[in-house]
C-alpha atoms as a PDB file:
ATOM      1  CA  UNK A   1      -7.977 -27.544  22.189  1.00  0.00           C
ATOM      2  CA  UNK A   2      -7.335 -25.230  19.046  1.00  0.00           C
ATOM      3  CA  UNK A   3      -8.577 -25.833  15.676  1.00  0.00           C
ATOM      4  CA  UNK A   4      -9.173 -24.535  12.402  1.00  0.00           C
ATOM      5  CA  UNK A   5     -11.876 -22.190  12.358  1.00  0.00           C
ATOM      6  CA  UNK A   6     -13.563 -21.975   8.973  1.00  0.00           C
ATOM      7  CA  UNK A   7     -16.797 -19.446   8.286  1.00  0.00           C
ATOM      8  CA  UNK A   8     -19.063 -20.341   5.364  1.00  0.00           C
ATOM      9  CA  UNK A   9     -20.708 -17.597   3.503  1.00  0.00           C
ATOM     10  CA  UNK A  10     -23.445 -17.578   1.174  1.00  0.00           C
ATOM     11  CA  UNK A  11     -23.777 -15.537  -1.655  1.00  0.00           C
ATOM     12  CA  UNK A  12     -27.162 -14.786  -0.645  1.00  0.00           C
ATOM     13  CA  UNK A  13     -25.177 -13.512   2.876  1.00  0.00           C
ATOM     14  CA  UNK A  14     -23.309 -11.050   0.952  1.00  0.00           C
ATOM     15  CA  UNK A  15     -26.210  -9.788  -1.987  1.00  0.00           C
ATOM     16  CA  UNK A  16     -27.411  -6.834   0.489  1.00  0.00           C
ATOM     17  CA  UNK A  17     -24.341  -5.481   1.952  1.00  0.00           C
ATOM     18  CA  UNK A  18     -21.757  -3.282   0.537  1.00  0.00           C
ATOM     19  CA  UNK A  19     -18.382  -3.817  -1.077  1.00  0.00           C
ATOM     20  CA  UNK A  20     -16.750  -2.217   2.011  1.00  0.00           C
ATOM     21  CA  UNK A  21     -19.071  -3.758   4.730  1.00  0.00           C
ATOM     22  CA  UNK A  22     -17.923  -7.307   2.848  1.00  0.00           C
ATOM     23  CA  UNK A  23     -14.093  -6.369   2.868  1.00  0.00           C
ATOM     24  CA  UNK A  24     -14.205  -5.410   6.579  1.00  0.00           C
ATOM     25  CA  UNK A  25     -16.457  -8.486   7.353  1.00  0.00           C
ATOM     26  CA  UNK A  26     -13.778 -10.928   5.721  1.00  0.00           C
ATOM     27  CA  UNK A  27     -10.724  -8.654   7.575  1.00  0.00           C
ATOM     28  CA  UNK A  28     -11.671  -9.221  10.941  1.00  0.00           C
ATOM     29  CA  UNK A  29     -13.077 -12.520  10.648  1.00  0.00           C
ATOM     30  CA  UNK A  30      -9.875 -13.687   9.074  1.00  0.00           C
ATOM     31  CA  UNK A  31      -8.111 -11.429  12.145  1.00  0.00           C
ATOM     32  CA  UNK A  32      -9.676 -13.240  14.714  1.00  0.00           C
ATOM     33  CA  UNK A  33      -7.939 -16.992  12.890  1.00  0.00           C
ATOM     34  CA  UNK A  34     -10.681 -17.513  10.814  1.00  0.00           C
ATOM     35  CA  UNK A  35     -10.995 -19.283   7.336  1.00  0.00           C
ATOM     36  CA  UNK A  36     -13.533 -17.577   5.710  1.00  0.00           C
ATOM     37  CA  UNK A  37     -14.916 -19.749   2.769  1.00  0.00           C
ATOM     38  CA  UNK A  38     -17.578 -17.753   0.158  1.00  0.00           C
ATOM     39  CA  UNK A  39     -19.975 -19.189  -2.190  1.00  0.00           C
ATOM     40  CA  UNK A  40     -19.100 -17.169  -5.490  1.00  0.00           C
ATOM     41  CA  UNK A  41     -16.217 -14.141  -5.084  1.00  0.00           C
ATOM     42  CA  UNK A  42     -14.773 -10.954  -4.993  1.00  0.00           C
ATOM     43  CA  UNK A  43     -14.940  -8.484  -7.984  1.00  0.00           C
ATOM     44  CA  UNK A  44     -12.081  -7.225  -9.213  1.00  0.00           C
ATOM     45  CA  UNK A  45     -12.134  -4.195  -6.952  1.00  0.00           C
ATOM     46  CA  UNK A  46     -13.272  -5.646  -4.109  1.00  0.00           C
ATOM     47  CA  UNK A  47     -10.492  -7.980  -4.340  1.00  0.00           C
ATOM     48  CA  UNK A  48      -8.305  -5.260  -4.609  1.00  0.00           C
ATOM     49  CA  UNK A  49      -9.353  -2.682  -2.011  1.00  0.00           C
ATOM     50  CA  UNK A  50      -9.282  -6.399   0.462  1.00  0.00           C
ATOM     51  CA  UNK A  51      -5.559  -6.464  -0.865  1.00  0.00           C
ATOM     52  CA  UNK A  52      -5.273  -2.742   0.206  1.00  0.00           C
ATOM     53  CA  UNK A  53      -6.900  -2.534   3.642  1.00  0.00           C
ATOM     54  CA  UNK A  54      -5.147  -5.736   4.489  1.00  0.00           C
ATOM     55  CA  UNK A  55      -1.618  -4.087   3.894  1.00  0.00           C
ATOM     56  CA  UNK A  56      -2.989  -1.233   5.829  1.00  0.00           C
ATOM     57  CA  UNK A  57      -3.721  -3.111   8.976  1.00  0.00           C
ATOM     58  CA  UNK A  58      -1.138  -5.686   9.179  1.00  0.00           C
ATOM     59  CA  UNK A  59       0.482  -6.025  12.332  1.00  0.00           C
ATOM     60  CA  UNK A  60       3.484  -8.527  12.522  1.00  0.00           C
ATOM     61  CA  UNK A  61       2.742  -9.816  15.629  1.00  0.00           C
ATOM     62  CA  UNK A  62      -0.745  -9.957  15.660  1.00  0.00           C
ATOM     63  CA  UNK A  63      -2.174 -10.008  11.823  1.00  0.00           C
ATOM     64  CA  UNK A  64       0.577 -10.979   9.190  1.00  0.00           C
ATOM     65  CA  UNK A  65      -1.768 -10.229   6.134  1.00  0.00           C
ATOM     66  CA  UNK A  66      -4.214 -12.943   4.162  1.00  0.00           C
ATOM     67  CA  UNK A  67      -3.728 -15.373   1.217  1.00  0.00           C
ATOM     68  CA  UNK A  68      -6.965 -15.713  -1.167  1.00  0.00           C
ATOM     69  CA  UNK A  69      -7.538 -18.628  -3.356  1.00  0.00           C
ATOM     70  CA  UNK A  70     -10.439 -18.995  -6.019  1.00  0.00           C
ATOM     71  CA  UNK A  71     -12.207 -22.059  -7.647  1.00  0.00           C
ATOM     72  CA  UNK A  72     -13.381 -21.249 -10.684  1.00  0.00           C
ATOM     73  CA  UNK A  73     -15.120 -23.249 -13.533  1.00  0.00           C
ATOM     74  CA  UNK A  74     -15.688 -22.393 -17.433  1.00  0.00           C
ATOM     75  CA  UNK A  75     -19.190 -20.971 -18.071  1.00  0.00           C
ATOM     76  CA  UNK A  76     -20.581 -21.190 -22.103  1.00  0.00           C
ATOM     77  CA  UNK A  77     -21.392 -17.593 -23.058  1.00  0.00           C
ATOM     78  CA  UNK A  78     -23.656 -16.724 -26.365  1.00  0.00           C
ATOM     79  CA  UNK A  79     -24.441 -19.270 -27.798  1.00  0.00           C
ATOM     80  CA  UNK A  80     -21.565 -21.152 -26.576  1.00  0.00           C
ATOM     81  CA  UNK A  81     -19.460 -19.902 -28.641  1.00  0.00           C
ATOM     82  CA  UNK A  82     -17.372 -18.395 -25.846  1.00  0.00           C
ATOM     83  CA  UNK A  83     -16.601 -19.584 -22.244  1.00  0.00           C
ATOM     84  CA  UNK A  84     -15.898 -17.687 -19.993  1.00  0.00           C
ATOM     85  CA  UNK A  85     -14.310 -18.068 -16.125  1.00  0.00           C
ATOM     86  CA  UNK A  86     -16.943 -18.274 -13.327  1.00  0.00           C
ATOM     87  CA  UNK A  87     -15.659 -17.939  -9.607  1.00  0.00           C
ATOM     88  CA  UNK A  88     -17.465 -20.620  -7.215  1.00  0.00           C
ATOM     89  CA  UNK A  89     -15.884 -20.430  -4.210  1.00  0.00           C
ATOM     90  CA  UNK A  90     -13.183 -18.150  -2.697  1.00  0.00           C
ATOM     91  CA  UNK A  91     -10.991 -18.904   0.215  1.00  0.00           C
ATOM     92  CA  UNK A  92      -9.766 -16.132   2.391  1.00  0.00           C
ATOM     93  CA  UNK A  93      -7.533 -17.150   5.260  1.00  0.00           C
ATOM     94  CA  UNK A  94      -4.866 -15.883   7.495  1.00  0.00           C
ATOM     95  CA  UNK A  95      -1.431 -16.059   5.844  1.00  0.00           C
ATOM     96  CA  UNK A  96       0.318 -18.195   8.489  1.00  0.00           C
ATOM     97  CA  UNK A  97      -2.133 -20.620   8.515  1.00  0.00           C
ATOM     98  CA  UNK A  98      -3.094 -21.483   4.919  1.00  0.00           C
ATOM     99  CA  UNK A  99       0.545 -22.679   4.188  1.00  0.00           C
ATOM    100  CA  UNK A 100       0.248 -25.027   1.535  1.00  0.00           C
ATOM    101  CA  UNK A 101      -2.495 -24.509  -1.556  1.00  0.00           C
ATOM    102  CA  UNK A 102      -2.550 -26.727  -4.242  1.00  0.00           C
ATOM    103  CA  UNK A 103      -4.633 -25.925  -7.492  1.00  0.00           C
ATOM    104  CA  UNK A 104      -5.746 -27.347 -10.314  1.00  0.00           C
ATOM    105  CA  UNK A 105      -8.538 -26.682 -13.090  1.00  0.00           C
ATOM    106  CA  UNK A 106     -11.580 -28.093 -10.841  1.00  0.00           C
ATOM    107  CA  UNK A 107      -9.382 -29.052  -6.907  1.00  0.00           C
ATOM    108  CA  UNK A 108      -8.198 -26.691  -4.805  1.00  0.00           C
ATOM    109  CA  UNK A 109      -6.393 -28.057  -1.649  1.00  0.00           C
ATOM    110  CA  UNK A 110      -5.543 -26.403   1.322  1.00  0.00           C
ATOM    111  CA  UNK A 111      -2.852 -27.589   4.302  1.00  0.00           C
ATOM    112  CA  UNK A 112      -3.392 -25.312   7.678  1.00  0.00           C
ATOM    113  CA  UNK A 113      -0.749 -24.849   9.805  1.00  0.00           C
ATOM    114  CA  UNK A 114      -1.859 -24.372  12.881  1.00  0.00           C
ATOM    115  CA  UNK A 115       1.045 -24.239  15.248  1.00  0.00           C
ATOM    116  CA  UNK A 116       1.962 -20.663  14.778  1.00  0.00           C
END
């Protein structure tokens, strides 16, 4: 019997290890069907060399690419006179399986498909 596959990651799990050790981590867990779901995120370059060595490597039969979805919440900054966006969890799955992703301010929902 197949199922969903999901991999939970710690930030702690990712404090010690390089931007490109983490990308290539994520790729081939997320190659091999996995949902990969990590406590905190991706910086802004991170997230976009993933974006980059994903187009690199997709494969239409075998790897059609990832989607990546954040949950985020609004963080008081000096003196609270500013907020600013926090990431708490990102979701990094396989593009033909996370099919459906619904978001709002403090929910994200996620429909696998799994009959590919």
């Amino acid at each position: 019997m197949e199922g969903l596959k999901m991999d939970f990651i710690s930030s702690e799990a990712l404090e010690n290890v390089t931007s490109m050790e983490k990308i290539y981590m994520i790729i081939d867990k997320v190659k091999n069907g996995a949902v990969v779901v990590m406590e905190g995120g991706l910086t802004p370059s991170e997230r976009a060399e993933l974006i980059e060595t994903t187009m690199r490597e997709i494969d239409i039969e075998n790897f059609v690419g990832i989607d990546v979805h954040t949950l985020e919440k609004d963080s008081a900054s000096f003196f609270g006179l500013s907020k600013k966006r926090t990431v708490v969890i990102t979701i990094i799955g396989p593009a033909n399986v996370m099919k459906t992703v619904k978001k709002q301010s403090n929910l994200l929902s996620m429909v696998a498909d799994l009959n590919n």
